[in-house]
N, C-alpha and C. Protein backbone atom coordinates (compact mmCIF):
# COMPACT_ATOMS: atom_id res chain seq x y z
N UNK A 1 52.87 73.58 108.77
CA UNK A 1 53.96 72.96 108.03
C UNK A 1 54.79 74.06 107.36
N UNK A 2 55.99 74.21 107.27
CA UNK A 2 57.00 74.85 106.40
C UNK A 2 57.43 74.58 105.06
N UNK A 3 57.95 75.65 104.85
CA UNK A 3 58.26 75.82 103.38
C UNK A 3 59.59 75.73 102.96
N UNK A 4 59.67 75.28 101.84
CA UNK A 4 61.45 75.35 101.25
C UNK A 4 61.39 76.90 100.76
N UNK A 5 62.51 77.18 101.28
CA UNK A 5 63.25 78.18 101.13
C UNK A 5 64.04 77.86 99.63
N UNK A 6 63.63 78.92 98.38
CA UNK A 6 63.69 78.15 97.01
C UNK A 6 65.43 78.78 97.23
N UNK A 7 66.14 79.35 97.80
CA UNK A 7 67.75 79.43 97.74
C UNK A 7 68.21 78.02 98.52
N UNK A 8 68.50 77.97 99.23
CA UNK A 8 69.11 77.36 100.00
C UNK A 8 68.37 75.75 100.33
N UNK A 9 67.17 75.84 100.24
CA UNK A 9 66.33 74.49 100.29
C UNK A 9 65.64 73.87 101.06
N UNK A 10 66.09 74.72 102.78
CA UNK A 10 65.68 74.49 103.84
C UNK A 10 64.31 74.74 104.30
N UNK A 11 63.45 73.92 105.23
CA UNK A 11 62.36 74.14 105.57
C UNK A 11 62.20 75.49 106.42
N UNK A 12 62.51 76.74 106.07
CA UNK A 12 62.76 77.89 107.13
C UNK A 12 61.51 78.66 107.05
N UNK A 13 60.55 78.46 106.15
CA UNK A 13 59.41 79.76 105.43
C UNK A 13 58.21 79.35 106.03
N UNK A 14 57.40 80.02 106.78
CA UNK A 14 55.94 79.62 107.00
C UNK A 14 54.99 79.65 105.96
N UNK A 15 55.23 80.33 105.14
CA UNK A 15 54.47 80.72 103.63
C UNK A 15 55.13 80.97 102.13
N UNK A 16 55.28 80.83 101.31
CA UNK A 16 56.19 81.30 100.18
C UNK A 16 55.49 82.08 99.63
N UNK A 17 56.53 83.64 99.46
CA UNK A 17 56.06 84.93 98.27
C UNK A 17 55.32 85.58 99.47
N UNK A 18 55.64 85.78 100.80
CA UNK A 18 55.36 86.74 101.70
C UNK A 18 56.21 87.45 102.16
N UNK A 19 57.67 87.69 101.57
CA UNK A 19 58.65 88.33 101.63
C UNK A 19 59.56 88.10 102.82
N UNK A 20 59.19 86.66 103.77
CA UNK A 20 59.96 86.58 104.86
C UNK A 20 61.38 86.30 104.66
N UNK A 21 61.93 86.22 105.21
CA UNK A 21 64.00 86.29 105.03
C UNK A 21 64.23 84.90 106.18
N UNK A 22 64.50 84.14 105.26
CA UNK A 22 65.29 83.13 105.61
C UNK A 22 65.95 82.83 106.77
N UNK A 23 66.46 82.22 107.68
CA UNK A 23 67.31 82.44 109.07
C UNK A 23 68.72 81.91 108.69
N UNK A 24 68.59 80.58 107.53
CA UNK A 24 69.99 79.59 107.49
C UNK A 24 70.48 80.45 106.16
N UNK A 25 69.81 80.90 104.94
CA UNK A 25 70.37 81.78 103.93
C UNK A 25 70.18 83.31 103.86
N UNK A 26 69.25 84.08 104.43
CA UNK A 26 69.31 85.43 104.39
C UNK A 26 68.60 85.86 103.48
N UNK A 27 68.17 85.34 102.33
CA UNK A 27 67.12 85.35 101.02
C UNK A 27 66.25 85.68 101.38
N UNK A 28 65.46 86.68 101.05
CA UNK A 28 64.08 87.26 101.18
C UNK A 28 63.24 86.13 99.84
N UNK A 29 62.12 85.85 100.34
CA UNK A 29 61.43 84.92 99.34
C UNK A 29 60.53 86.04 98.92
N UNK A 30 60.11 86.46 97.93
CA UNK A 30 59.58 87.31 96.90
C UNK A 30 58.60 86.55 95.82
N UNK A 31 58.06 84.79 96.33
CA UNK A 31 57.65 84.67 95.39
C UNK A 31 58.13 83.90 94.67
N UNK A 32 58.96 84.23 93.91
CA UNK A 32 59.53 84.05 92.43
C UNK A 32 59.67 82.07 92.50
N UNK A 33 59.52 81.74 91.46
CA UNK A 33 58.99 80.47 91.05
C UNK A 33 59.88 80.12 89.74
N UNK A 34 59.57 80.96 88.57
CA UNK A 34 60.27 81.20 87.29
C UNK A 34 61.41 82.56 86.74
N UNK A 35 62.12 82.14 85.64
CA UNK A 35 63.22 83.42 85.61
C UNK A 35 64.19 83.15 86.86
N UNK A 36 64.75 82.46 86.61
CA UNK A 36 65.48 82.03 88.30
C UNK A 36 67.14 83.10 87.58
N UNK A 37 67.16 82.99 86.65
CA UNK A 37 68.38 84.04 86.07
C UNK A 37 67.87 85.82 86.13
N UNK A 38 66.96 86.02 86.49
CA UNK A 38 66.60 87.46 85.96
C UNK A 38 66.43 88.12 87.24
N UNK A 39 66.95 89.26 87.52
CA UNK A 39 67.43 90.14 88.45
C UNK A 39 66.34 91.12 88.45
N UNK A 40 65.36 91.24 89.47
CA UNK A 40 64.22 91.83 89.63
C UNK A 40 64.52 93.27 90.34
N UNK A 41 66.10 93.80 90.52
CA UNK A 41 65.90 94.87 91.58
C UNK A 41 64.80 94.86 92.84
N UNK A 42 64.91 94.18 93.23
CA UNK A 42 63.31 94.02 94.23
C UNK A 42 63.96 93.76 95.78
N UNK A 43 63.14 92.65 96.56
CA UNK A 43 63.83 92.59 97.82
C UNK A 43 65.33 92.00 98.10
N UNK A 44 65.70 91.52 96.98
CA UNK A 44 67.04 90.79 97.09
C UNK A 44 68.20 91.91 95.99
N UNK A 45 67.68 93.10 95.93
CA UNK A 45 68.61 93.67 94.85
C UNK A 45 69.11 93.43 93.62
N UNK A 46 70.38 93.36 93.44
CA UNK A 46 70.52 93.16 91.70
C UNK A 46 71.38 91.81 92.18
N UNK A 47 69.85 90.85 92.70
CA UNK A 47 70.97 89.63 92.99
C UNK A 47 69.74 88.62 92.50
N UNK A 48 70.04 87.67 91.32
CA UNK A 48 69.00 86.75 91.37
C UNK A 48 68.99 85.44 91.75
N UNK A 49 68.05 85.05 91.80
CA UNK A 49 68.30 84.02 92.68
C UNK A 49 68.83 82.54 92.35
N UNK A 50 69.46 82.65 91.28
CA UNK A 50 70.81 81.19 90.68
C UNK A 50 71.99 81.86 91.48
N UNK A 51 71.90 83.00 91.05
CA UNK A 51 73.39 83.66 92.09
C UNK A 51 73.11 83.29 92.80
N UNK A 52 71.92 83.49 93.84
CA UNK A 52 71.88 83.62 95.98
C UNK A 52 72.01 82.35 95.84
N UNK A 53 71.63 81.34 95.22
CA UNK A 53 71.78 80.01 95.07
C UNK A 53 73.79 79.14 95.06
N UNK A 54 74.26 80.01 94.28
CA UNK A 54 75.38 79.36 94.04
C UNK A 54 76.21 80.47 95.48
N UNK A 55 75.96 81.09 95.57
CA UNK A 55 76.82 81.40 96.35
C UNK A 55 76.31 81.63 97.71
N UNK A 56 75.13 80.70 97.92
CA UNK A 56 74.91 79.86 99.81
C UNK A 56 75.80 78.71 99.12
N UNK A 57 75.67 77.95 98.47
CA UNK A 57 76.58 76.60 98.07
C UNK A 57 78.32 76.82 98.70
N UNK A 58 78.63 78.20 97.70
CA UNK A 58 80.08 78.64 98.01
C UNK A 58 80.32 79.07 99.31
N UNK A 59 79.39 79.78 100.39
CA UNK A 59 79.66 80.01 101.56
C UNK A 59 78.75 80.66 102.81
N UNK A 60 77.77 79.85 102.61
CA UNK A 60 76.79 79.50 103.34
C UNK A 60 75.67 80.56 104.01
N UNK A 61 75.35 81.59 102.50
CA UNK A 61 74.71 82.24 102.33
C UNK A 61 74.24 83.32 101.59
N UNK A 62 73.18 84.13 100.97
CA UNK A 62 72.61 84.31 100.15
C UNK A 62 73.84 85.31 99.06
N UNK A 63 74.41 86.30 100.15
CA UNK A 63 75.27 87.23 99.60
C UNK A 63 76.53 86.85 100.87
N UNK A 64 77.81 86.89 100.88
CA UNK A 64 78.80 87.05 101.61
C UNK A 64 78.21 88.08 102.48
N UNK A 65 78.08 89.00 102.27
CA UNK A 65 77.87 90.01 103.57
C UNK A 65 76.46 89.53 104.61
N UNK A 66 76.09 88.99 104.14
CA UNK A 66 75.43 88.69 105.22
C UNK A 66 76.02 87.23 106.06
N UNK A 67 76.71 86.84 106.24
CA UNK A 67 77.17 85.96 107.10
C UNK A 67 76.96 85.80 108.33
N UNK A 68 76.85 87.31 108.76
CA UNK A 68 76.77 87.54 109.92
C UNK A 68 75.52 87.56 110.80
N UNK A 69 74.49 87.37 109.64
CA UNK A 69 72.90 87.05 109.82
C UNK A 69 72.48 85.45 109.67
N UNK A 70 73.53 84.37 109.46
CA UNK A 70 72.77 83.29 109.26
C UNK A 70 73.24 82.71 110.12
N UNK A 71 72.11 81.16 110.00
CA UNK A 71 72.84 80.03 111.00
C UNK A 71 72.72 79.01 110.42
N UNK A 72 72.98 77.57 110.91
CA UNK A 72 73.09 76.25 110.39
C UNK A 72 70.92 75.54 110.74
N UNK A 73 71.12 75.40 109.55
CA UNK A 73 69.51 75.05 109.83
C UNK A 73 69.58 73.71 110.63
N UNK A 74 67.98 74.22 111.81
CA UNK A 74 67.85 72.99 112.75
C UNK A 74 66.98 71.73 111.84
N UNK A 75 67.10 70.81 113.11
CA UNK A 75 66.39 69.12 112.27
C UNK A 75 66.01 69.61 111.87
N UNK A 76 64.80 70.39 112.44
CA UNK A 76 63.44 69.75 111.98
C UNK A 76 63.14 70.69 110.59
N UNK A 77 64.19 71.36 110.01
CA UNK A 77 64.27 72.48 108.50
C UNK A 77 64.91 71.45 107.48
N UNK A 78 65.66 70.22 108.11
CA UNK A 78 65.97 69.58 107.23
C UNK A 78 65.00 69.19 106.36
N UNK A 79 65.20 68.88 105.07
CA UNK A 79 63.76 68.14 104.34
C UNK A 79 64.29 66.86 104.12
């Protein structure tokens, strides 16, 4: 069974907090659960994850530059 992807929401993660990267947002999952405002310098940079959040909303993924790494999540990621 899959996991929500805590940016974007999609079922894309085989595990959560094993550092895998997303396919539909680009978000490295790191885990993180709480502090959703606090910027860990870590696998996602000085980006935390309410930002990667609001801005997959604004354009359909974690940071703008990666655009070029995502896709439209399939069914079966829908939740």
């Amino acid at each position: 069974m899959s996991e929500a992807c805590p940016c974007c929401g999609y079922l894309t993660l085989s595990e959560r907090g094993t550092h895998e990267i997303c396919g539909v947002c680009f978000w490295e999952d790191d885990g993180r659960t709480a502090s959703l405002d606090e910027v860990r310098d870590g696998p996602n940079g000085r980006l935390s994850l309410t930002r990667a959040q609001e801005n997959y909303r604004a354009y359909g993924a974690c940071e703008r530059r990666y655009l070029v790494n995502v896709r439209l999540p399939s069914a079966s990621e829908i939740a």
